[in-house]
C-alpha atoms as a PDB file:
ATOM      1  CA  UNK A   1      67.383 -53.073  76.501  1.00  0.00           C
ATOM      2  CA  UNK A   2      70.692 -54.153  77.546  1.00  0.00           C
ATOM      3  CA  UNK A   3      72.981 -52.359  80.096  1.00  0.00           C
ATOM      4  CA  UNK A   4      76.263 -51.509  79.083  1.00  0.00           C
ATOM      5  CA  UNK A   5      79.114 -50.278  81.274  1.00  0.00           C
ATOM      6  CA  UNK A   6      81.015 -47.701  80.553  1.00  0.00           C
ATOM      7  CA  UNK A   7      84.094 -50.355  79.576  1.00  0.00           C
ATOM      8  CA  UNK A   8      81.492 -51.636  76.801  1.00  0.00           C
ATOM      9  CA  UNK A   9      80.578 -48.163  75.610  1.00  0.00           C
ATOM     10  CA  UNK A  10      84.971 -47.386  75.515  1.00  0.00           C
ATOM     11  CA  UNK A  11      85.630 -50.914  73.925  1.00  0.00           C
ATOM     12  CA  UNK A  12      82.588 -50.223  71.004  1.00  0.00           C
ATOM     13  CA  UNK A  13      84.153 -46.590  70.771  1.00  0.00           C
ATOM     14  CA  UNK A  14      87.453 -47.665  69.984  1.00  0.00           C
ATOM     15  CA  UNK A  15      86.061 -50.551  67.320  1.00  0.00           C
ATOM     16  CA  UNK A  16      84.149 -48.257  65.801  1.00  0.00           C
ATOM     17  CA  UNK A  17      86.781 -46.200  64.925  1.00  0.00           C
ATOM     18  CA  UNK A  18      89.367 -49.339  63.649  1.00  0.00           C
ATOM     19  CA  UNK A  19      87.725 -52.740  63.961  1.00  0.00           C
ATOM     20  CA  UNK A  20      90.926 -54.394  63.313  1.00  0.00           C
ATOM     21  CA  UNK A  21      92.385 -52.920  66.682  1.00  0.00           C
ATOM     22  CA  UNK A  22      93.828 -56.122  68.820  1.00  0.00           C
ATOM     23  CA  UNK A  23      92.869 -56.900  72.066  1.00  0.00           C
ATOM     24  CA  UNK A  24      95.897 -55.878  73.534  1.00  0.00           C
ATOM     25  CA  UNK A  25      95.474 -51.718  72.102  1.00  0.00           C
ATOM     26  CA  UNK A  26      91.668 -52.043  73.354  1.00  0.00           C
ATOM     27  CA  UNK A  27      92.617 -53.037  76.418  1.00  0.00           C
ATOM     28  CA  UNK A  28      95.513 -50.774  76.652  1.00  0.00           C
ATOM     29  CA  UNK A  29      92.891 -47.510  76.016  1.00  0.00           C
ATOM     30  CA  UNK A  30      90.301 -48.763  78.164  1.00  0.00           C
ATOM     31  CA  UNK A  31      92.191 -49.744  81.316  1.00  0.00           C
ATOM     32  CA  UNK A  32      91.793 -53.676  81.265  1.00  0.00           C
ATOM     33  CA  UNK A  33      93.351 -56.611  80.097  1.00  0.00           C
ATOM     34  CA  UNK A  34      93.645 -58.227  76.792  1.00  0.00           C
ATOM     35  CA  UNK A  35      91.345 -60.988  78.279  1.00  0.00           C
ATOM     36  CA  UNK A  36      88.842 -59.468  79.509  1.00  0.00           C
ATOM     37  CA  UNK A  37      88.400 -57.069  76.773  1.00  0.00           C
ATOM     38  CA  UNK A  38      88.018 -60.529  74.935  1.00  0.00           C
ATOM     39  CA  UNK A  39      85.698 -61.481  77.072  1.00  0.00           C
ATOM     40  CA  UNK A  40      83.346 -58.280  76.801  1.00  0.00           C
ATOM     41  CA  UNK A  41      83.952 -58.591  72.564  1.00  0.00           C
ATOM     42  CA  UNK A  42      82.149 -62.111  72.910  1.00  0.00           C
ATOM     43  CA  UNK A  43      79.137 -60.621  74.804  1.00  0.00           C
ATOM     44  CA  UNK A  44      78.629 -58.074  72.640  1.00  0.00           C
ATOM     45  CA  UNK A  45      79.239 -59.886  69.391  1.00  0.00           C
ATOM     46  CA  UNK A  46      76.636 -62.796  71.223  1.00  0.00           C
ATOM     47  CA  UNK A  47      74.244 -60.071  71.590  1.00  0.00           C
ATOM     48  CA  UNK A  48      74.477 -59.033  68.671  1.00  0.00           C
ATOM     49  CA  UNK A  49      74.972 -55.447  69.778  1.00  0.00           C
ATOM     50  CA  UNK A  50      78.013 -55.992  67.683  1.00  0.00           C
ATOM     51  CA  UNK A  51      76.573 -57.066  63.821  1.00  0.00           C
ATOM     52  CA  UNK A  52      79.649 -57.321  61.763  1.00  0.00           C
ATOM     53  CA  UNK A  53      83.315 -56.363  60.815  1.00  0.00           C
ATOM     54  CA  UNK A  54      84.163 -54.616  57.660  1.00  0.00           C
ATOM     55  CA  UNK A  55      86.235 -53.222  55.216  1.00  0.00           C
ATOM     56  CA  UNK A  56      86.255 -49.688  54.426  1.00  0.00           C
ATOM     57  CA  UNK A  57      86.901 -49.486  50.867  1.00  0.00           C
ATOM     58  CA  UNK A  58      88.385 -46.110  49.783  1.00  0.00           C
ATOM     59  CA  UNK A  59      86.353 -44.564  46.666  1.00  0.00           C
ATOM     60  CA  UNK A  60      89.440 -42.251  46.164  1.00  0.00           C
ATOM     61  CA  UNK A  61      90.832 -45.916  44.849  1.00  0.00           C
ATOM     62  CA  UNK A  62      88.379 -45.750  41.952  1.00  0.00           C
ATOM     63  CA  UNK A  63      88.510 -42.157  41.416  1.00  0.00           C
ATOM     64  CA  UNK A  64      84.843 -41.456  42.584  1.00  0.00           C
ATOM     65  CA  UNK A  65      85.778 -37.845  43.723  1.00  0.00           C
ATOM     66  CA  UNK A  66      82.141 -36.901  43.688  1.00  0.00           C
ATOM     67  CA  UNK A  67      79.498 -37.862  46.327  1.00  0.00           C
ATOM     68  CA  UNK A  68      75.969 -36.895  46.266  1.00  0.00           C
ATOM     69  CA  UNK A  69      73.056 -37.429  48.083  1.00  0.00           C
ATOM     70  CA  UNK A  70      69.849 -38.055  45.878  1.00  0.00           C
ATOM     71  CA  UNK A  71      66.331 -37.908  46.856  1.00  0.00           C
ATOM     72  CA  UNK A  72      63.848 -39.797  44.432  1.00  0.00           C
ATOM     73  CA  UNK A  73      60.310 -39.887  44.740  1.00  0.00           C
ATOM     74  CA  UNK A  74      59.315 -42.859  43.608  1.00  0.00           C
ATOM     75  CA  UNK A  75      55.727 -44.207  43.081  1.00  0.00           C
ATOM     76  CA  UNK A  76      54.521 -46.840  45.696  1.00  0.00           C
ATOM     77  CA  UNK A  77      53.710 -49.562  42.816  1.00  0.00           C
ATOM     78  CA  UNK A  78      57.292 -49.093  41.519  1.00  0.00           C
ATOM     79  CA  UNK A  79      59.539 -49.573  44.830  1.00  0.00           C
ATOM     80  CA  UNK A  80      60.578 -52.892  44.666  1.00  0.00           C
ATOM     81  CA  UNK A  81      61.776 -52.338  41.426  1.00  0.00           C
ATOM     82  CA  UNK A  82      63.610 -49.294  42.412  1.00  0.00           C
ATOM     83  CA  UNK A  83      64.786 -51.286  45.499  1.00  0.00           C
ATOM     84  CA  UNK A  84      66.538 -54.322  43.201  1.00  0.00           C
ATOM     85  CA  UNK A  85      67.890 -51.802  40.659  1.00  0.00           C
ATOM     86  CA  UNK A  86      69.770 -49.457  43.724  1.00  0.00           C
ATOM     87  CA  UNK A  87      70.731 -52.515  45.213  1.00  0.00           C
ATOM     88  CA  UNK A  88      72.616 -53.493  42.664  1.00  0.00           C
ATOM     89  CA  UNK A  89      74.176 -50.367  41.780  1.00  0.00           C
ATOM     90  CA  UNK A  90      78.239 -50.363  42.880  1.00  0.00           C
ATOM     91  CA  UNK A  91      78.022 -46.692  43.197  1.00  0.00           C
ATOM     92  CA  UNK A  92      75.089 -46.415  45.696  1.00  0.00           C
ATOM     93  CA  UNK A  93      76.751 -46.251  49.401  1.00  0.00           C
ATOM     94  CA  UNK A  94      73.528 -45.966  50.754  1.00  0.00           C
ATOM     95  CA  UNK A  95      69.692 -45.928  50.389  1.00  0.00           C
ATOM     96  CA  UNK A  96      67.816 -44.195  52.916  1.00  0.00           C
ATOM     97  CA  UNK A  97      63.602 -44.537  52.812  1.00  0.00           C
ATOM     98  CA  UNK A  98      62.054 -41.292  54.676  1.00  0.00           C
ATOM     99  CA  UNK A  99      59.311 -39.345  55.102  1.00  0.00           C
ATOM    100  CA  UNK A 100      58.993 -36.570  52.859  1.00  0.00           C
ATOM    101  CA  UNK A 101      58.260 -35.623  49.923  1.00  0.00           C
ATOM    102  CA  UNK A 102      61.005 -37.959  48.398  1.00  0.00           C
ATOM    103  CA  UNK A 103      60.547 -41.626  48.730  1.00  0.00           C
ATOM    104  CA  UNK A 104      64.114 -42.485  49.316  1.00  0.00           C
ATOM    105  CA  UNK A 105      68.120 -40.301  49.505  1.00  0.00           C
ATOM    106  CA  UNK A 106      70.572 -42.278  47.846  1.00  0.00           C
ATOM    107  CA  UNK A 107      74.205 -41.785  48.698  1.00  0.00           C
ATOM    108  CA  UNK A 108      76.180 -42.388  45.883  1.00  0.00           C
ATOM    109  CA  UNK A 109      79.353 -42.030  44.691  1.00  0.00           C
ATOM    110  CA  UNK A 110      81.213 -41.111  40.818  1.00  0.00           C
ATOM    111  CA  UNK A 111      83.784 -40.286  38.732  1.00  0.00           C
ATOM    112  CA  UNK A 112      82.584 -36.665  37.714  1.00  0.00           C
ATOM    113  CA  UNK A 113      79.464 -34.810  36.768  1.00  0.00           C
ATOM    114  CA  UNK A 114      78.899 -36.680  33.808  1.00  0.00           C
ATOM    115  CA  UNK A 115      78.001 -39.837  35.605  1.00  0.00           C
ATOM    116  CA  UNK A 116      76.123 -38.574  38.208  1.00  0.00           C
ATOM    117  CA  UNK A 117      74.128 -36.506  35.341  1.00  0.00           C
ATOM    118  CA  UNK A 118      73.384 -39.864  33.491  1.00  0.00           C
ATOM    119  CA  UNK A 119      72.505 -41.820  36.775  1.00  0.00           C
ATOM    120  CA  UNK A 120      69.983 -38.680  37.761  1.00  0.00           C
ATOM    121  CA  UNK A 121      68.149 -38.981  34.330  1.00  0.00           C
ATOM    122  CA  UNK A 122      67.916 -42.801  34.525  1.00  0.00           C
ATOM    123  CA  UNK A 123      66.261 -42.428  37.894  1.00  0.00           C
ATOM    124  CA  UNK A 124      63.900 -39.531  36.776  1.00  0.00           C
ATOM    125  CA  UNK A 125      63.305 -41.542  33.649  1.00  0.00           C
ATOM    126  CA  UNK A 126      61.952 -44.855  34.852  1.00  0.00           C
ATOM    127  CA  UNK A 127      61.078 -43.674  38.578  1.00  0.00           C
ATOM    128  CA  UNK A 128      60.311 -40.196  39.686  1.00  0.00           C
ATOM    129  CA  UNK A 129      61.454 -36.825  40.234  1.00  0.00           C
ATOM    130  CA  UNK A 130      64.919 -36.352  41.668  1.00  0.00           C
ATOM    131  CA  UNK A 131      66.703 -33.314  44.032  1.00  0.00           C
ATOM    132  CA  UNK A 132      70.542 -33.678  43.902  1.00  0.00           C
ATOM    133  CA  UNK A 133      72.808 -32.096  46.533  1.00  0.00           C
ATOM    134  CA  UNK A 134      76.302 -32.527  46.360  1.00  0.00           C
ATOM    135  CA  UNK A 135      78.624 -33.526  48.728  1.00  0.00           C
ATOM    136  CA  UNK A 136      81.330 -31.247  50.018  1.00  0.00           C
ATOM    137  CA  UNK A 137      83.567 -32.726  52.924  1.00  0.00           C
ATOM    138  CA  UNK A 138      82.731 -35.318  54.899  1.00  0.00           C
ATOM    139  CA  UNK A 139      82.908 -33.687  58.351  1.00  0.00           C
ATOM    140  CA  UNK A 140      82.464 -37.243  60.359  1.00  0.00           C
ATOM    141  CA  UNK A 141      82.876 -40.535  58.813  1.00  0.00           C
ATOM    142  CA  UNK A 142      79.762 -42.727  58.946  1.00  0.00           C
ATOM    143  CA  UNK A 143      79.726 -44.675  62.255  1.00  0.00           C
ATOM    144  CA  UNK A 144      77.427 -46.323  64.717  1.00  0.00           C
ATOM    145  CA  UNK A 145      75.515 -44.402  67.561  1.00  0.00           C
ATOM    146  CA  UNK A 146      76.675 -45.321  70.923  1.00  0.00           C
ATOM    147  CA  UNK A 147      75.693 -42.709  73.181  1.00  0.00           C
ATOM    148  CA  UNK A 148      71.737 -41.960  74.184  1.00  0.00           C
ATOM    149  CA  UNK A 149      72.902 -39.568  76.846  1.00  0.00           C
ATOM    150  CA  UNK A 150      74.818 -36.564  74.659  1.00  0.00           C
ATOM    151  CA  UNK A 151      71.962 -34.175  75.478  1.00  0.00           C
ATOM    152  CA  UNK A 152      71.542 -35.321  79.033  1.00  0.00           C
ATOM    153  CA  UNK A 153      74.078 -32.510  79.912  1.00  0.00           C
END
């Protein structure tokens, strides 16, 4: 495990919210200089405790006003088929595999109820039963864990 400061847990905080932020804002919200917040970046991105920067692309662009999260049960034989096909899929956001009685949740996002209705019976169809739940608001934003100690209080 490696130790992080509380200056490394501030500087991820603020790149998780806006990975584009300069060095100069980080520093400016954490209480040290551009340079050193520089510094601290390297480290983590050398650790790899920082994977990757990324776009955020907004689905409101492409009119995919519905978002749903799909579990599929699909048969152990089948997966890696079912893994290529989601993969390829531009509306899947994410695949999930649990433990459950579902295989895998799918977030995915479309243009209305029609699409969603057609990807559903393609699933069902060539891999297993399906449970649909719709999403509603997105109340936080998906995001990286940084804190183990919220329910040390």
């Amino acid at each position: 495990m490696v130790n992080l400061d509380t200056a490394d847990i501030q500087i991820l905080s603020v790149l998780r919210e806006d990975g584009r932020k300069s060095l100069r804002d980080i520093a400016s919200k954490v209480g040290l200089s551009a340079p050193a917040v520089g510094s601290r970046v390297k480290r983590l991105e050398d650790l790899k405790i920082i994977e990757s920067y990324g776009a955020k692309i907004s689905s409101q662009v492409f009119a995919l006003s519905l978002e749903a999260l799909i579990y599929v049960q699909v048969a152990n034989a089948d997966e890696d088929k079912f893994l290529e096909y989601a993969r390829s899929l531009l509306c899947v956001n994410s695949l999930y595999k649990i433990a459950s009685d579902y295989s895998y949740i799918i977030k995915a996002s479309f243009e209305n109820t029609a699409k969603l209705n057609n990807f559903v019976t393609n699933l069902q169809t060539n891999y297993g039963k399906c449970k649909v739940e719709l999403i509603l608001k997105r109340e936080i934003e998906d995001r990286s864990s940084l804190s183990f100690t919220d329910f040390d209080k």
